[in-house]
N, C-alpha and C. Protein backbone atom coordinates (compact mmCIF):
# COMPACT_ATOMS: atom_id res chain seq x y z
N UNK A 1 -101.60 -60.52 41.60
CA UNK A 1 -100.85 -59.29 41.74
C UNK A 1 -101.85 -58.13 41.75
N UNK A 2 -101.53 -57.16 42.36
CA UNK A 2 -102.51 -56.14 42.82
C UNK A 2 -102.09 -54.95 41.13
N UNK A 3 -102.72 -54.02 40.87
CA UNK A 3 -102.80 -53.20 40.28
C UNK A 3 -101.45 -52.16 40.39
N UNK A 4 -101.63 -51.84 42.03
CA UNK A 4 -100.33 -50.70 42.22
C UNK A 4 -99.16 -51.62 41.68
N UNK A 5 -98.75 -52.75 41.93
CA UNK A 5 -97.33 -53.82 41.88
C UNK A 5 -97.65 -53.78 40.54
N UNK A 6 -98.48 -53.60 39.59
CA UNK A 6 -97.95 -53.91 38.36
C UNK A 6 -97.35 -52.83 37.74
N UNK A 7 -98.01 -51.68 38.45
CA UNK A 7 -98.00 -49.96 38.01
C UNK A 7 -96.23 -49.64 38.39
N UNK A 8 -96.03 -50.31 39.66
CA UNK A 8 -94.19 -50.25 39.83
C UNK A 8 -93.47 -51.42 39.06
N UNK A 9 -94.02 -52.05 38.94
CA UNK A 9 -93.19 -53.46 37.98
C UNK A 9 -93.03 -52.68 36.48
N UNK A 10 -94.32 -51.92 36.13
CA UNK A 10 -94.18 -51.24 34.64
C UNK A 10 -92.99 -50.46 34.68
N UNK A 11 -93.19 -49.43 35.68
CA UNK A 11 -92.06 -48.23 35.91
C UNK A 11 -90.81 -48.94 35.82
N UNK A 12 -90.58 -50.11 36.26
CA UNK A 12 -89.32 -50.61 36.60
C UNK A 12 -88.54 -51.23 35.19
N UNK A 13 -89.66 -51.85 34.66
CA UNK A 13 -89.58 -52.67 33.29
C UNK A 13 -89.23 -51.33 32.33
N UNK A 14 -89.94 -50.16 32.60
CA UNK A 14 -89.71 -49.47 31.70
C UNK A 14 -88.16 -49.10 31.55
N UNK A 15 -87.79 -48.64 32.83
CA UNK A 15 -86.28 -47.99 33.20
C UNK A 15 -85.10 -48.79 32.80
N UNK A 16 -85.65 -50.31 32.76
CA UNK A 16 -84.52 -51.64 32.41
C UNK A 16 -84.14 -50.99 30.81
N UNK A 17 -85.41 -51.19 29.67
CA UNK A 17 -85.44 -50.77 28.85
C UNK A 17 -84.93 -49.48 28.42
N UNK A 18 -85.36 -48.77 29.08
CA UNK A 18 -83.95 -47.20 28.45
C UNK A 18 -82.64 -47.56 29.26
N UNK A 19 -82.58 -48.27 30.28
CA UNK A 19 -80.73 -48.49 30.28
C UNK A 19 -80.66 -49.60 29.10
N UNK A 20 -81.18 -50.52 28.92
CA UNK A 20 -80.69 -51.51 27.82
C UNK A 20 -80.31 -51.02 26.53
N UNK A 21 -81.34 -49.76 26.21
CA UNK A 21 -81.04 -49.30 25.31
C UNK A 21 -79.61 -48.37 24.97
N UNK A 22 -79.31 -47.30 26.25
CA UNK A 22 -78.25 -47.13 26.20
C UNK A 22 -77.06 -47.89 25.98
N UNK A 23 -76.95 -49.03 27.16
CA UNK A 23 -75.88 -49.86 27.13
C UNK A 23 -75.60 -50.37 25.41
N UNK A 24 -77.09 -50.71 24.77
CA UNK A 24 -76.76 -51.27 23.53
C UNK A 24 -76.26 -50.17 22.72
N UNK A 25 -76.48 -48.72 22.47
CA UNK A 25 -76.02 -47.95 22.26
C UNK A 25 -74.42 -47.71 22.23
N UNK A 26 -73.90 -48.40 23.61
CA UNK A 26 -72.71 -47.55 24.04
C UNK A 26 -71.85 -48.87 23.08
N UNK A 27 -72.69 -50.18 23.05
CA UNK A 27 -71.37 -50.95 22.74
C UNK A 27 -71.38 -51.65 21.24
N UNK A 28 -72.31 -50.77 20.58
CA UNK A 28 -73.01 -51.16 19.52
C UNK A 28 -71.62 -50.79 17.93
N UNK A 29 -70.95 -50.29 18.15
CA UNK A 29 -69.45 -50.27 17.29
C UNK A 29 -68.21 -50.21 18.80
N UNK A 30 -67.24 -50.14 18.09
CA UNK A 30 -66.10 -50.87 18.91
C UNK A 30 -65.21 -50.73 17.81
N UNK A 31 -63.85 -50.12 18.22
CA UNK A 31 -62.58 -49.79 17.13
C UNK A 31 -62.14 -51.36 16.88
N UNK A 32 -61.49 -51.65 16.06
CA UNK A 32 -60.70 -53.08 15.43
C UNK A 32 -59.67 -53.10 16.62
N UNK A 33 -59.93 -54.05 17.27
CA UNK A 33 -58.80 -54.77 17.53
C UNK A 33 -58.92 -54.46 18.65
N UNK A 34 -59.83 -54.24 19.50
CA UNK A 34 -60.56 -54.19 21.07
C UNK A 34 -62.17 -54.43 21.44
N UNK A 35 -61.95 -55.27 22.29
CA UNK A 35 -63.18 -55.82 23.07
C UNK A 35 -64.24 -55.10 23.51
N UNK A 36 -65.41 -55.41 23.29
CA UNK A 36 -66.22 -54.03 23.74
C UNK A 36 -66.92 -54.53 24.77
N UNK A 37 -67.17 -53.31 25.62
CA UNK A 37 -67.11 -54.24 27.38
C UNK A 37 -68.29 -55.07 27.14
N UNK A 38 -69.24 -54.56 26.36
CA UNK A 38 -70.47 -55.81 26.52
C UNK A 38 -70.38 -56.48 25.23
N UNK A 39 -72.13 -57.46 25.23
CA UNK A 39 -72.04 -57.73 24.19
C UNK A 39 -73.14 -57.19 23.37
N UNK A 40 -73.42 -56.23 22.53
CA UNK A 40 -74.57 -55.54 22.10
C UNK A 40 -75.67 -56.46 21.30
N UNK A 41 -75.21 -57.97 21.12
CA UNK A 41 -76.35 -58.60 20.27
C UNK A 41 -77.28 -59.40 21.65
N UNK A 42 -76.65 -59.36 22.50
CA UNK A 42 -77.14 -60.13 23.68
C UNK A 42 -78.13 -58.61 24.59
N UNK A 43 -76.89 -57.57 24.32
CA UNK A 43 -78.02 -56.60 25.05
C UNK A 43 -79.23 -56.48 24.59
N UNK A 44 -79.19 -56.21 23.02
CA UNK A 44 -80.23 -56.03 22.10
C UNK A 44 -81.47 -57.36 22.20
N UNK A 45 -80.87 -58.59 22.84
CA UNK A 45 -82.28 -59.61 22.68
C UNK A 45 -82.81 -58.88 24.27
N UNK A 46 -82.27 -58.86 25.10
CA UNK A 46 -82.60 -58.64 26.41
C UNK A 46 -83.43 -57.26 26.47
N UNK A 47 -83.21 -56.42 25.73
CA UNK A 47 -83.70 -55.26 25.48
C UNK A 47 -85.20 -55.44 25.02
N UNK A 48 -85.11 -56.69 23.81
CA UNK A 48 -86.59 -56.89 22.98
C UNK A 48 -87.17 -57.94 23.88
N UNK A 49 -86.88 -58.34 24.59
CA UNK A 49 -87.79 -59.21 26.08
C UNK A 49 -88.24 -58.29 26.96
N UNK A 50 -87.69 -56.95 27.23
CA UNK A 50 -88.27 -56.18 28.38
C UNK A 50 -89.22 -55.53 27.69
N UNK A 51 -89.29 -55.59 26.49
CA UNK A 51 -90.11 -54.51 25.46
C UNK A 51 -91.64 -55.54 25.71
N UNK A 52 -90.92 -57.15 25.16
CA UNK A 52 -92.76 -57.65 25.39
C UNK A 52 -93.30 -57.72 26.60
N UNK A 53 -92.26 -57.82 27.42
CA UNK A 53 -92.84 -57.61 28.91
C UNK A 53 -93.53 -56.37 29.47
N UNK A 54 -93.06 -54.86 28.93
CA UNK A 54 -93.72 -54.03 29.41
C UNK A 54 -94.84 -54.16 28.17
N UNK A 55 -94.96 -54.69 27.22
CA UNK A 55 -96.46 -54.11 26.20
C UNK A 55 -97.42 -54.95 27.19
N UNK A 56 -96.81 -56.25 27.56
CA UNK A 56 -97.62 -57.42 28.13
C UNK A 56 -98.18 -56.46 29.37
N UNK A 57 -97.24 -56.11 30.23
CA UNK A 57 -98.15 -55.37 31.57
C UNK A 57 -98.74 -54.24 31.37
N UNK A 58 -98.58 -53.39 30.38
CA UNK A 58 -99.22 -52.57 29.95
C UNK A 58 -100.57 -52.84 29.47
N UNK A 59 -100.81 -53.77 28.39
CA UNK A 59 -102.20 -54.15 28.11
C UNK A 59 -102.90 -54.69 29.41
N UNK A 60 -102.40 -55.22 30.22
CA UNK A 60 -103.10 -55.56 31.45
C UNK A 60 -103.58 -54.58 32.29
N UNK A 61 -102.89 -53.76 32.45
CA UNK A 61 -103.20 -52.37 33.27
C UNK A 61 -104.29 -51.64 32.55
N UNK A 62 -103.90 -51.46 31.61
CA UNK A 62 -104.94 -50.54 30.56
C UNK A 62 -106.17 -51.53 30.77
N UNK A 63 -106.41 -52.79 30.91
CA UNK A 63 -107.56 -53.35 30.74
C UNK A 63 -107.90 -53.50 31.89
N UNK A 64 -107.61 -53.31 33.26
CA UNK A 64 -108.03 -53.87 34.75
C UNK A 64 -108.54 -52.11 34.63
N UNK A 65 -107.55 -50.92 34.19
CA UNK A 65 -107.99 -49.72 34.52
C UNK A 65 -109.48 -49.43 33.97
N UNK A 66 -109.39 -50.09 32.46
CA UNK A 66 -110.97 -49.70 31.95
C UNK A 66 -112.11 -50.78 32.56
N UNK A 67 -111.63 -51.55 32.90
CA UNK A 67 -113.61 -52.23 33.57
C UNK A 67 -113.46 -52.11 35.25
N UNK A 68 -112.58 -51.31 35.65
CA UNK A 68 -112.40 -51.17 37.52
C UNK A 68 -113.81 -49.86 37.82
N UNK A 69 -114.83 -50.52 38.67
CA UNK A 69 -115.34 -48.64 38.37
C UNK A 69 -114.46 -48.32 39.46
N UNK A 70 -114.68 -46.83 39.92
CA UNK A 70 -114.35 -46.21 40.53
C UNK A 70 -115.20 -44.67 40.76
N UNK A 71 -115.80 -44.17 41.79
CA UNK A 71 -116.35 -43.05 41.56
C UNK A 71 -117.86 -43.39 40.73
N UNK A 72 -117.82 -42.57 39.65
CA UNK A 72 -119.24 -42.40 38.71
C UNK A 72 -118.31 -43.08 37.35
N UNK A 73 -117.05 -43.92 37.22
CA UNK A 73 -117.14 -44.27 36.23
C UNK A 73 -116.14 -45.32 36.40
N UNK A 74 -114.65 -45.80 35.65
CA UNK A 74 -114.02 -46.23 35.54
C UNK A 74 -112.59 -45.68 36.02
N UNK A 75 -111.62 -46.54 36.49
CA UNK A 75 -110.39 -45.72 36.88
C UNK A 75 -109.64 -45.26 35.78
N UNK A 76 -110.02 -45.69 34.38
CA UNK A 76 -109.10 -44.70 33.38
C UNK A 76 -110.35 -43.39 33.22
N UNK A 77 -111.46 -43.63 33.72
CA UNK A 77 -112.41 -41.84 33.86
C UNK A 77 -111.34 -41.37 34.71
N UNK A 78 -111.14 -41.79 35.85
CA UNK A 78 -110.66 -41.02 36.77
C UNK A 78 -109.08 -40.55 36.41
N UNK A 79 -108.70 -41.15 35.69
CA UNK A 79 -106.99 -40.67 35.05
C UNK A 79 -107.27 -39.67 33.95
N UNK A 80 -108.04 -39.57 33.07
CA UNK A 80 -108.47 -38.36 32.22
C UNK A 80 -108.86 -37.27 32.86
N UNK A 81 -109.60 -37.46 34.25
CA UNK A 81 -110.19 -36.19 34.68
C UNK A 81 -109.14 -35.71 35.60
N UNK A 82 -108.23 -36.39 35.85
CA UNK A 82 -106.91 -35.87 37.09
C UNK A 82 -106.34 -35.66 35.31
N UNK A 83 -105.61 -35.71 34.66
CA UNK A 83 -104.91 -35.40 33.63
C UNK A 83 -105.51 -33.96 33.15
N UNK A 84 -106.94 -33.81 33.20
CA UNK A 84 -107.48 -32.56 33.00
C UNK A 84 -107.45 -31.45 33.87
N UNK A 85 -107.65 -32.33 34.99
CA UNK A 85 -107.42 -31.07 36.23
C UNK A 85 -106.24 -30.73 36.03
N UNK A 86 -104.85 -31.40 35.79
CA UNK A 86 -103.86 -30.93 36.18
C UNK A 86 -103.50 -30.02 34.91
N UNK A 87 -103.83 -30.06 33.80
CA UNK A 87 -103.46 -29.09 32.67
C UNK A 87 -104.18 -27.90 33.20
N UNK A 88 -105.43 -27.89 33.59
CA UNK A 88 -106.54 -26.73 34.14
C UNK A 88 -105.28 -25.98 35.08
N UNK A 89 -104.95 -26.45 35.82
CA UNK A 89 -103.94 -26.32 36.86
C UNK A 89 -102.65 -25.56 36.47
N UNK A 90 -102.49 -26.01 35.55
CA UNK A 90 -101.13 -25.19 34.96
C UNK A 90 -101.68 -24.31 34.32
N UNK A 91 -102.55 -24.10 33.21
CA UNK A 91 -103.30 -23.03 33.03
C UNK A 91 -103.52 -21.92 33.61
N UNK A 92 -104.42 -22.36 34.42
CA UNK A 92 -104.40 -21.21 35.95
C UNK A 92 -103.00 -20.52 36.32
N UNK A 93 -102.46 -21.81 36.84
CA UNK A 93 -100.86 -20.92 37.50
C UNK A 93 -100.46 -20.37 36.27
N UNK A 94 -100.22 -20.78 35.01
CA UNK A 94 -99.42 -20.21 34.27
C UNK A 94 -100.09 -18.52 34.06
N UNK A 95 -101.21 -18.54 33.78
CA UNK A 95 -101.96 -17.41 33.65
C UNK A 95 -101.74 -16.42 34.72
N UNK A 96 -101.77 -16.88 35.96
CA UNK A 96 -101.72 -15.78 37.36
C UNK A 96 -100.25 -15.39 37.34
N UNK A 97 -99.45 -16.24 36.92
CA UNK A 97 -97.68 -15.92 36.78
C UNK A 97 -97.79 -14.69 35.95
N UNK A 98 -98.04 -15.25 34.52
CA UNK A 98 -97.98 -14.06 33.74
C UNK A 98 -98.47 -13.02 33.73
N UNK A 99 -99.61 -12.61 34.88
CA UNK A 99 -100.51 -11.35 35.29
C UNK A 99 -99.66 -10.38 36.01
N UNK A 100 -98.73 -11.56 36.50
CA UNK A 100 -98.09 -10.25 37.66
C UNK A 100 -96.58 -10.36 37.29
N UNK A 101 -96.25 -10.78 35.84
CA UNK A 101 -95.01 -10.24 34.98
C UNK A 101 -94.21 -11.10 35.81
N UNK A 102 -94.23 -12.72 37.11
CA UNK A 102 -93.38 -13.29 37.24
C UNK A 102 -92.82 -14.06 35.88
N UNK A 103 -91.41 -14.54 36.09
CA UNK A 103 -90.91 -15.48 35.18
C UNK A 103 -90.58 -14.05 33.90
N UNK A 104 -90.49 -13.29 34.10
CA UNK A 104 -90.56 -11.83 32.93
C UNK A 104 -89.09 -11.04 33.47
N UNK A 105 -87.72 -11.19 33.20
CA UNK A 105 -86.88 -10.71 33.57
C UNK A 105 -86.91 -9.30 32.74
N UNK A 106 -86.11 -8.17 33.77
CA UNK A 106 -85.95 -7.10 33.15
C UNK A 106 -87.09 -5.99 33.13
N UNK A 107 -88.39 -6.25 32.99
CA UNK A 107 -89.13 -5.73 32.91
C UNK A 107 -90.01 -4.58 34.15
N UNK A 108 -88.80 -4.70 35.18
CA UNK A 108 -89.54 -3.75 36.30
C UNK A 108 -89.36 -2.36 35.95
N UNK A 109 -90.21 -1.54 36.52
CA UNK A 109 -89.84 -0.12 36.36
C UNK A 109 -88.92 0.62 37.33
N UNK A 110 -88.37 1.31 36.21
CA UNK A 110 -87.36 1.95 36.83
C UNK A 110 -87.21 3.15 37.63
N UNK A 111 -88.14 4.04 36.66
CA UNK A 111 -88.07 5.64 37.31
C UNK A 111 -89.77 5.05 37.45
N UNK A 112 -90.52 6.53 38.54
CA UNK A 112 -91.60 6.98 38.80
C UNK A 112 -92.47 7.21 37.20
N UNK A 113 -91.33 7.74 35.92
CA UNK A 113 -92.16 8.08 35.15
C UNK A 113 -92.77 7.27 33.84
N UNK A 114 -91.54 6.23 34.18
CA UNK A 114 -92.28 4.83 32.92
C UNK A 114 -93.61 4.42 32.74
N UNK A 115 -94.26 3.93 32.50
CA UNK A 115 -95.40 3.56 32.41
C UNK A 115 -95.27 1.93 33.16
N UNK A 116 -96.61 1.97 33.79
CA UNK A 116 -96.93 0.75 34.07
C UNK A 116 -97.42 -0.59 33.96
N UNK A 117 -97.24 -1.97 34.09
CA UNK A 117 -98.31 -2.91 33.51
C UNK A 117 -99.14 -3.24 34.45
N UNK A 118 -99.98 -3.30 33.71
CA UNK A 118 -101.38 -3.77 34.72
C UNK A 118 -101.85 -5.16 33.98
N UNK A 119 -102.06 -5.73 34.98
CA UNK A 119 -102.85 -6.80 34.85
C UNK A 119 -104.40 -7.26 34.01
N UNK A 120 -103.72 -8.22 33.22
CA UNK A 120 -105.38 -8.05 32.38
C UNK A 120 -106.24 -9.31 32.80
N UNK A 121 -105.95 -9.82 34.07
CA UNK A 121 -106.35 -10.94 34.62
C UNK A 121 -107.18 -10.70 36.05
N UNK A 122 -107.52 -11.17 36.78
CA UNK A 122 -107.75 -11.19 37.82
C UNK A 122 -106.94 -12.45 38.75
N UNK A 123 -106.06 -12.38 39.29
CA UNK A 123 -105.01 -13.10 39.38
C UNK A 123 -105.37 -13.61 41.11
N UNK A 124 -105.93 -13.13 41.92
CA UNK A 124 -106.54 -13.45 42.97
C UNK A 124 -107.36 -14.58 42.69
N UNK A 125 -108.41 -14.40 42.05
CA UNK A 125 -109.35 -15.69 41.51
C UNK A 125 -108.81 -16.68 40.78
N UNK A 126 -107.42 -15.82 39.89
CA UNK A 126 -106.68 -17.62 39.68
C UNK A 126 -106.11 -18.33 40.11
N UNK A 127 -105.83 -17.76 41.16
CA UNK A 127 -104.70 -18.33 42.44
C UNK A 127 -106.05 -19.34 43.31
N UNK A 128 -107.08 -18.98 43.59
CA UNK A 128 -107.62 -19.29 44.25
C UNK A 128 -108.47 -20.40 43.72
N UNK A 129 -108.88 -20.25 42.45
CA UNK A 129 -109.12 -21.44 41.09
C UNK A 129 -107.99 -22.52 41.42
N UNK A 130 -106.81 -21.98 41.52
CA UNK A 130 -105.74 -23.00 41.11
C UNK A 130 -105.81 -23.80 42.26
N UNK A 131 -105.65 -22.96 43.52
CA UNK A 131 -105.81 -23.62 44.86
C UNK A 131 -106.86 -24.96 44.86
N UNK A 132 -108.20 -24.93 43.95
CA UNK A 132 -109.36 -25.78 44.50
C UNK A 132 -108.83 -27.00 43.74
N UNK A 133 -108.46 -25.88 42.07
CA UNK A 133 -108.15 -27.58 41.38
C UNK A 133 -107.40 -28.39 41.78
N UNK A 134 -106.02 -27.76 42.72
CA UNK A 134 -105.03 -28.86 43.51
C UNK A 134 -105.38 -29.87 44.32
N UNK A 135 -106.63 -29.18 44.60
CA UNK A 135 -107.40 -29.97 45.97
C UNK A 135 -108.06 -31.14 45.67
N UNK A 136 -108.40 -30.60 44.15
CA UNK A 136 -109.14 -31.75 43.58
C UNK A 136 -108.36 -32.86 42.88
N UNK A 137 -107.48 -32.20 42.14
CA UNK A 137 -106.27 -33.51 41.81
C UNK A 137 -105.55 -33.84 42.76
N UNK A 138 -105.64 -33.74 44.29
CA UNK A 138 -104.73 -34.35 45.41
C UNK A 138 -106.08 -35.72 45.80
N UNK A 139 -107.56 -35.30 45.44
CA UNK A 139 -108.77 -35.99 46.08
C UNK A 139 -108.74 -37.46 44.95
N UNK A 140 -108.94 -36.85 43.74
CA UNK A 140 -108.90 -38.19 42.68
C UNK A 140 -107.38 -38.93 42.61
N UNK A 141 -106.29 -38.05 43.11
CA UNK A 141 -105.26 -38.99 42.93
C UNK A 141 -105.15 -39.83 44.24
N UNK A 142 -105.94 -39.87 45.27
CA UNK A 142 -106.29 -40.61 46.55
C UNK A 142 -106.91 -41.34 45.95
N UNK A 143 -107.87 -41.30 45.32
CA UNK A 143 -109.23 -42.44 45.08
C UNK A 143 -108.25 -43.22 43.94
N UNK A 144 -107.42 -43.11 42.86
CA UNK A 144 -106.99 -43.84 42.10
C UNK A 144 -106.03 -44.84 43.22
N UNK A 145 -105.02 -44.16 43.73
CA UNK A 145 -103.86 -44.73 44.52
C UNK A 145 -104.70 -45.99 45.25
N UNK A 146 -105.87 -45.76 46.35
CA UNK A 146 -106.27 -46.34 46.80
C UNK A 146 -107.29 -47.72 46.14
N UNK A 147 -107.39 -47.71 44.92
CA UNK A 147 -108.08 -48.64 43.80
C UNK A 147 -106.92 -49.63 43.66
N UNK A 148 -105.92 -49.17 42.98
CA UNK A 148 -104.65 -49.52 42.88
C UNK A 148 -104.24 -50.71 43.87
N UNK A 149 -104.15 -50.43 44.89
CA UNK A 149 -103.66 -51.59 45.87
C UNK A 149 -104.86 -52.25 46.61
N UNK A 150 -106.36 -51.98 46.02
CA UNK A 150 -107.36 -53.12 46.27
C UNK A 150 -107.83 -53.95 45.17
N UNK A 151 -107.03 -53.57 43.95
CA UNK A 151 -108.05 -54.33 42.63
C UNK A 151 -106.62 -55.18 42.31
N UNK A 152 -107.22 -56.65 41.74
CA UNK A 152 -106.41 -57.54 41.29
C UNK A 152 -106.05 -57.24 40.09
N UNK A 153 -104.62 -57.54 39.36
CA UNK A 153 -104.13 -57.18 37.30
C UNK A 153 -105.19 -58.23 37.02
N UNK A 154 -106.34 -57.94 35.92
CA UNK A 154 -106.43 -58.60 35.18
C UNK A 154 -105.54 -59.31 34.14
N UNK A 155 -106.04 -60.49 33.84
CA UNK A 155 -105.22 -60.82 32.64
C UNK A 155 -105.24 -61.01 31.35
């Protein structure tokens, strides 16, 4: 099995698991003297099988990700440094938002004689910061994607 198929088998395993959990949730009491549509001790084993199944593909992933190189290091380097870019990324945007009072209701001026806000940013250069880092978390999330569907799951 390739890396990406385990990465959607996880996602999938995961999603089984929060519906199982709901379902066990929903049928987990039941008034006297009516049937409850499922059966919550059967959901509940089925629930703790998808659980060892995703730790199981999980430790596999985590371990094909740390000895895969990729780049100048490993593909979990390359998931820390896209995880970094992309906080850098929100940073930036969040910062250039707040320079120019978007996301700030209420706060426009009204008359000629209010006072004004000015910017304590340079919001051009963060826009344009933000622009490169996108470029760069669109470049490493190519090089991961593409690892992904050439490297075998370890086991």
């Amino acid at each position: 099995m390739k890396l990406g198929e385990a990465l959607a088998l996880r996602a999938d395993v995961a999603r089984r698991v929060e519906q199982l959990r709901a379902r066990v949730a929903g049928n987990a009491r039941y008034q006297e003297g009516e049937t409850p549509a499922e059966d919550a001790v059967e959901l509940l084993a089925q629930a703790v099988e998808a659980c060892d199944e995703l730790e199981s593909l999980i430790r596999r992933i985590n371990r094909t990700n740390a000895s895969t190189p990729l780049g100048g290091g490993t593909i979990t380097d390359a998931l820390a440094h896209r995880d970094a870019l992309r906080l850098r990324h929100g940073l930036l945007t969040a910062a250039a938002d707040a320079a120019t009072g978007r996301n700030q209701h209420g706060v426009a001026r009204q008359l000629r004689s209010e006072l004004l806000y000015v910017s304590a940013l340079p919001v051009a250069r963060l826009r344009a910061d933000a622009d490169r880092l996108a470029r760069d978390i669109r470049e490493v999330d190519v090089a991961i994607q593409q690892a992904n569907w050439q490297v075998d799951l370890l086991d």
